[in-house]
Protein backbone atom coordinates (compact mmCIF):
# COMPACT_ATOMS: atom_id res chain seq x y z
CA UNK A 1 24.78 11.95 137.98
CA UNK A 2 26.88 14.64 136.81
CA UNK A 3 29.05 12.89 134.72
CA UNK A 4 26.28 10.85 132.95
CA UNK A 5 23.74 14.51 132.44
CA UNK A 6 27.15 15.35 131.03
CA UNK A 7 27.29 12.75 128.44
CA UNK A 8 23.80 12.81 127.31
CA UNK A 9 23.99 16.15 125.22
CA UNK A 10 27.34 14.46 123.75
CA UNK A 11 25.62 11.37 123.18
CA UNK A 12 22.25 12.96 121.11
CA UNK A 13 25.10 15.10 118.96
CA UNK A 14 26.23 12.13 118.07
CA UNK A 15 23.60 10.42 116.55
CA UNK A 16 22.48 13.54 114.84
CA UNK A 17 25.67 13.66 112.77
CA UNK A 18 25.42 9.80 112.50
CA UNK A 19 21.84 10.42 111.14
CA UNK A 20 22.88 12.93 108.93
CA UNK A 21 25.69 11.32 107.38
CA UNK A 22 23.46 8.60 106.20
CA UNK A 23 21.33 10.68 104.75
CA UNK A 24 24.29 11.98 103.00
CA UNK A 25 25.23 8.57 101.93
CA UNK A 26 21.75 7.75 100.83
CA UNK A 27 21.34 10.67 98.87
CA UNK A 28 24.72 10.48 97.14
CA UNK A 29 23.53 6.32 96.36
CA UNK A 30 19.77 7.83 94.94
CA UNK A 31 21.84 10.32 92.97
CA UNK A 32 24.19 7.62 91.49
CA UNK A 33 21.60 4.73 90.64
CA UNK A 34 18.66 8.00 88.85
CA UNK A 35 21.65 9.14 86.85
CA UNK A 36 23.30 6.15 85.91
CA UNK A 37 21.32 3.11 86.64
CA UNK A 38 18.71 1.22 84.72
CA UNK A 39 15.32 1.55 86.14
CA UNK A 40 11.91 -1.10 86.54
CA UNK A 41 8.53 0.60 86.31
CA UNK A 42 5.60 -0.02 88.53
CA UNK A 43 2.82 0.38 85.66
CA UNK A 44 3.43 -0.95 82.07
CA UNK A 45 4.79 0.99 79.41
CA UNK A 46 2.54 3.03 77.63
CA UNK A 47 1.79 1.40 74.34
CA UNK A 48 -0.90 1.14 71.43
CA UNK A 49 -2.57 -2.00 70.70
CA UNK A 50 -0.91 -2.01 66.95
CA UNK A 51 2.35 -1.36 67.92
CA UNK A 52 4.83 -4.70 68.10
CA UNK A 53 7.25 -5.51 71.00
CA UNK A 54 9.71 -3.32 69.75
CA UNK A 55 7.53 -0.38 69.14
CA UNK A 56 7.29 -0.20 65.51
CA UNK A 57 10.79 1.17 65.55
CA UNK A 58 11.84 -0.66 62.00
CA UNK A 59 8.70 0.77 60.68
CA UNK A 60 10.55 4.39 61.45
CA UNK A 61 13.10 6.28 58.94
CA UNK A 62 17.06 6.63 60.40
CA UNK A 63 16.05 10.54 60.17
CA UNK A 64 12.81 9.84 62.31
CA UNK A 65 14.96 7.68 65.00
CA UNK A 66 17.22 9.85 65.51
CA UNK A 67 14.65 12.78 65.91
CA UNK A 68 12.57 10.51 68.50
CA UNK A 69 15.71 9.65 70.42
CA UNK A 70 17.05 12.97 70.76
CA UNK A 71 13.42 14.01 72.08
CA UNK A 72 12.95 10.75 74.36
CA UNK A 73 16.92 11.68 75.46
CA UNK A 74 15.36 15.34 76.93
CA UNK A 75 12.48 13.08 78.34
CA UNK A 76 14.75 11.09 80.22
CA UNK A 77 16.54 14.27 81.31
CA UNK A 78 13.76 15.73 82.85
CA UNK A 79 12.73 12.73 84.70
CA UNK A 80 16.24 12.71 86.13
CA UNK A 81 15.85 16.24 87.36
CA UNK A 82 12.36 15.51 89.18
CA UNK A 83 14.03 12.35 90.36
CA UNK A 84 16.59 15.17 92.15
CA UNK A 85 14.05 18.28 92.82
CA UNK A 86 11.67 15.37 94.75
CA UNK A 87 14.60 13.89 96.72
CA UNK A 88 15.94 17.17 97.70
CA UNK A 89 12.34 18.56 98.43
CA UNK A 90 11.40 15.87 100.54
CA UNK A 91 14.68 15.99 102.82
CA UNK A 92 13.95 19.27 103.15
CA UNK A 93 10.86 19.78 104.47
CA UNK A 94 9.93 18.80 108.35
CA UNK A 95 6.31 18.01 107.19
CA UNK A 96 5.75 14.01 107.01
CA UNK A 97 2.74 14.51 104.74
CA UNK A 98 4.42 16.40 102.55
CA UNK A 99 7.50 14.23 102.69
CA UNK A 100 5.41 11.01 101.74
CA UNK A 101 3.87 13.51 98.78
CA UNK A 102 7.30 14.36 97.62
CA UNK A 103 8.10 10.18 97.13
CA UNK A 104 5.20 9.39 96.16
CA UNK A 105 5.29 11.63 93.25
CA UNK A 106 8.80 10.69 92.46
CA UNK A 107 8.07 6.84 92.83
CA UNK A 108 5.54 8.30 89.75
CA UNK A 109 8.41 9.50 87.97
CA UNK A 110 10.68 6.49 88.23
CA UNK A 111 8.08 4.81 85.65
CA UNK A 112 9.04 7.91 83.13
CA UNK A 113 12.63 7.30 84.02
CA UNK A 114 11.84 3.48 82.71
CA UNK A 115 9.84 3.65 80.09
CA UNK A 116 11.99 6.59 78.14
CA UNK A 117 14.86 4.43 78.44
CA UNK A 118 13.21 1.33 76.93
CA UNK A 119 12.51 3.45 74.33
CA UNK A 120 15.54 4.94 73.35
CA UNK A 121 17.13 1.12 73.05
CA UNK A 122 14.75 0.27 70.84
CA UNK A 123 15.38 3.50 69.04
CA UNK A 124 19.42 2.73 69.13
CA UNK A 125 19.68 5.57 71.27
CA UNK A 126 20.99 6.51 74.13
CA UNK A 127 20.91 8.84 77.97
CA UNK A 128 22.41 11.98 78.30
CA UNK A 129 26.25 11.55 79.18
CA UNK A 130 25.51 14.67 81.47
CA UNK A 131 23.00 13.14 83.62
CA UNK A 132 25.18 12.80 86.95
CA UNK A 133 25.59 17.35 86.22
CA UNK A 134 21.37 17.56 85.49
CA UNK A 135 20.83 15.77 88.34
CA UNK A 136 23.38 17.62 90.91
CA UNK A 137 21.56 20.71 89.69
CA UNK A 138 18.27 20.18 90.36
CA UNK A 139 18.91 18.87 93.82
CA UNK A 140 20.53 22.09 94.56
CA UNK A 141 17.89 24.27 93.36
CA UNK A 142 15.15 21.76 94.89
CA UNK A 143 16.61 22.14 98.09
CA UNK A 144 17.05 25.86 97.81
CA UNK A 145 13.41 26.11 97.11
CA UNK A 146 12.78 23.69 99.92
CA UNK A 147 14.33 25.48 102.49
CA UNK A 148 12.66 28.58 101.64
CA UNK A 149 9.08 27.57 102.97
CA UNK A 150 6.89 24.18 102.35
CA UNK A 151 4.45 26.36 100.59
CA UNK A 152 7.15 27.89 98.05
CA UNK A 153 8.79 24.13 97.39
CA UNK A 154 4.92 23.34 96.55
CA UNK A 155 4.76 25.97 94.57
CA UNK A 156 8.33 25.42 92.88
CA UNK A 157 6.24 22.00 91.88
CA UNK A 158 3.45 23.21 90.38
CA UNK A 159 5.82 25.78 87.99
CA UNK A 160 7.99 23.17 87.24
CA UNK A 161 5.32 20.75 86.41
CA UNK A 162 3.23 23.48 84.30
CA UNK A 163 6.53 23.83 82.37
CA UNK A 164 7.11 20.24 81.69
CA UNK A 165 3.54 19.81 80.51
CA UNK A 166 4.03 22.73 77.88
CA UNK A 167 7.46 21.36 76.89
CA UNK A 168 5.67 17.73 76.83
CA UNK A 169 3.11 18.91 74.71
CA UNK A 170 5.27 20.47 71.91
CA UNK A 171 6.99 16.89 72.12
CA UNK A 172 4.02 15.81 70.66
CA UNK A 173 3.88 18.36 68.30
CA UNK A 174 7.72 17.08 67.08
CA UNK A 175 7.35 13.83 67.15
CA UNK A 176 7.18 11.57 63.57
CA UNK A 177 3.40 10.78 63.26
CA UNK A 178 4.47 7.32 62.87
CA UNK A 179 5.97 6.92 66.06
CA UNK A 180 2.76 6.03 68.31
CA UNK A 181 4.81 4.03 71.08
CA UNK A 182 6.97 7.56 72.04
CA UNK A 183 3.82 9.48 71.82
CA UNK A 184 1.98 7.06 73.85
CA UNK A 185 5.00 7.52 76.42
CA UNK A 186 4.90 11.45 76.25
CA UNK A 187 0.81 11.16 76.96
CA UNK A 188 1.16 9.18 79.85
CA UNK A 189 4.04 11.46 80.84
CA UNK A 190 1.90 14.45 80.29
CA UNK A 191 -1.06 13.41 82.45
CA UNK A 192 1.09 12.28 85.70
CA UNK A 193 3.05 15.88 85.24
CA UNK A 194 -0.37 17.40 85.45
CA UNK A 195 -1.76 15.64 88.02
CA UNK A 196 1.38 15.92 90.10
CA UNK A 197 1.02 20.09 89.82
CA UNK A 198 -2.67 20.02 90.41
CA UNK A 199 -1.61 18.29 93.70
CA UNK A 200 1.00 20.44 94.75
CA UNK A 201 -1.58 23.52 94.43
CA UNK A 202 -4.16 21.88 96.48
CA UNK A 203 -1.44 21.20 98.90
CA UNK A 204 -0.61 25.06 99.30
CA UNK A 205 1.69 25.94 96.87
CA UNK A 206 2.16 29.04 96.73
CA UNK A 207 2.75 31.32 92.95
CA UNK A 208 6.69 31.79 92.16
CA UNK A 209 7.52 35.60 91.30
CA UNK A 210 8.00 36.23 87.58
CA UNK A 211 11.74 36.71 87.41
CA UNK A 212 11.77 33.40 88.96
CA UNK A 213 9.64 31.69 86.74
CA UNK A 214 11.28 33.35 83.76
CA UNK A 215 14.95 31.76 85.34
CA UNK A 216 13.49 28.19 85.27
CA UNK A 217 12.22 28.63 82.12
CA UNK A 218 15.89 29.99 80.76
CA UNK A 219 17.34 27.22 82.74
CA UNK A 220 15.12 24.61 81.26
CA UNK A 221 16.07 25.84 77.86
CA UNK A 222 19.41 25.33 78.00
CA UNK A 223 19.18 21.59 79.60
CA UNK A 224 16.29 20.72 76.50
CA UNK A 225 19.35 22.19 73.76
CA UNK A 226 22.48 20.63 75.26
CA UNK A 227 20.59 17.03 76.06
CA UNK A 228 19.28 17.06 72.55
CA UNK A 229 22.78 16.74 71.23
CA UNK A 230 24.95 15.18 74.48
């Protein structure tokens, strides 16, 4: 009896490190396929009724392209990064609600991801050759934030979604007016970011402290300039 309460304690160490090297694995895998991977929506792309199959991208100037894929390129960014700040939020908290809130909202985002990569082919562009950095980032802050209380990780949400909707909002702003399919995208975009804040609020979150807020926004800044370009 002695030697088997002995092993037990071994035994559950074990398959805690077992347990936690798969979700190692599995992270590293999610990390891999957001960054680099192509990616299937859920709901159909966002689209006008007069715009063709290729979303009236012959229609648009070489100036205008390349202005709508460098914006749709940030797009795509951002989804990357709340791909990573949902992944590392929802490892990190020891709520299941919340956890199931966390993929839910990211399984959200994975239709961004999918939709602002159809549209940079048929714009001729292209992702972000940084994507694998973006999204190491924002997994480290994510789970910084996470770790830090439930409430606070909500609240990191709502910020970061209140953010996104202003920076999606000037997107519309920049856009060519002739390009309805990327503004279509941006509104959909827009709506889900919204609705994905409101939730985290009514969930608990809790208001970030101003230097805080003023980081992300700094932070934000620089990802929007460099993914413009690279």
């Amino acid at each position: 009896m002695n030697r088997a309460a002995s092993a037990h304690p071994s035994s559950s160490s074990s398959l805690i490190r077992h347990d936690a090297l798969d979700r190692v694995i599995m992270s590293i895998d999610n990390a891999l396929r957001t960054s680099l991977g192509a990616h299937v929506a859920a709901r159909p792309c966002p689209r006008p009724p007069e715009v063709d199959g290729e979303g009236n991208a012959s229609a648009l100037s070489a100036e205008e392209k390349h202005l709508s894929a460098a914006l749709m390129r940030v797009n795509h960014v951002g989804e990357v990064c709340a791909q990573a700040l949902y992944a590392s939020q929802a490892w990190g908290t020891t709520d299941p609600a919340l956890k199931a809130q966390f993929e839910a909202a990211a399984a959200e985002e994975t239709d961004h991801l999918a939709w602002t990569e159809q549209r940079l082919k048929e714009l001729g562009g292209r992702t972000s050759l940084l994507n694998p950095l973006w999204y190491a980032g924002a997994f480290a802050i994510g789970l910084v934030a996470a770790k830090v209380s439930d409430r606070h990780s909500l609240g990191f949400v709502v910020e970061t979604e209140r953010q996104v909707e202003a920076h999606l909002n000037s997107h519309m702003d920049r856009l060519p007016a002739g390009d309805a399919a990327s503004r279509a995208i941006v509104a959909q975009m827009r709506d889900d970011e919204v609705a994905h804040a409101d939730a985290a609020e009514k969930a608990g979150g809790v208001p970030l402290p101003g230097p805080v807020r003023g980081l992300m926004k700094l932070a934000a800044k620089v990802m929007t300039a460099t993914a413009h370009h690279i």
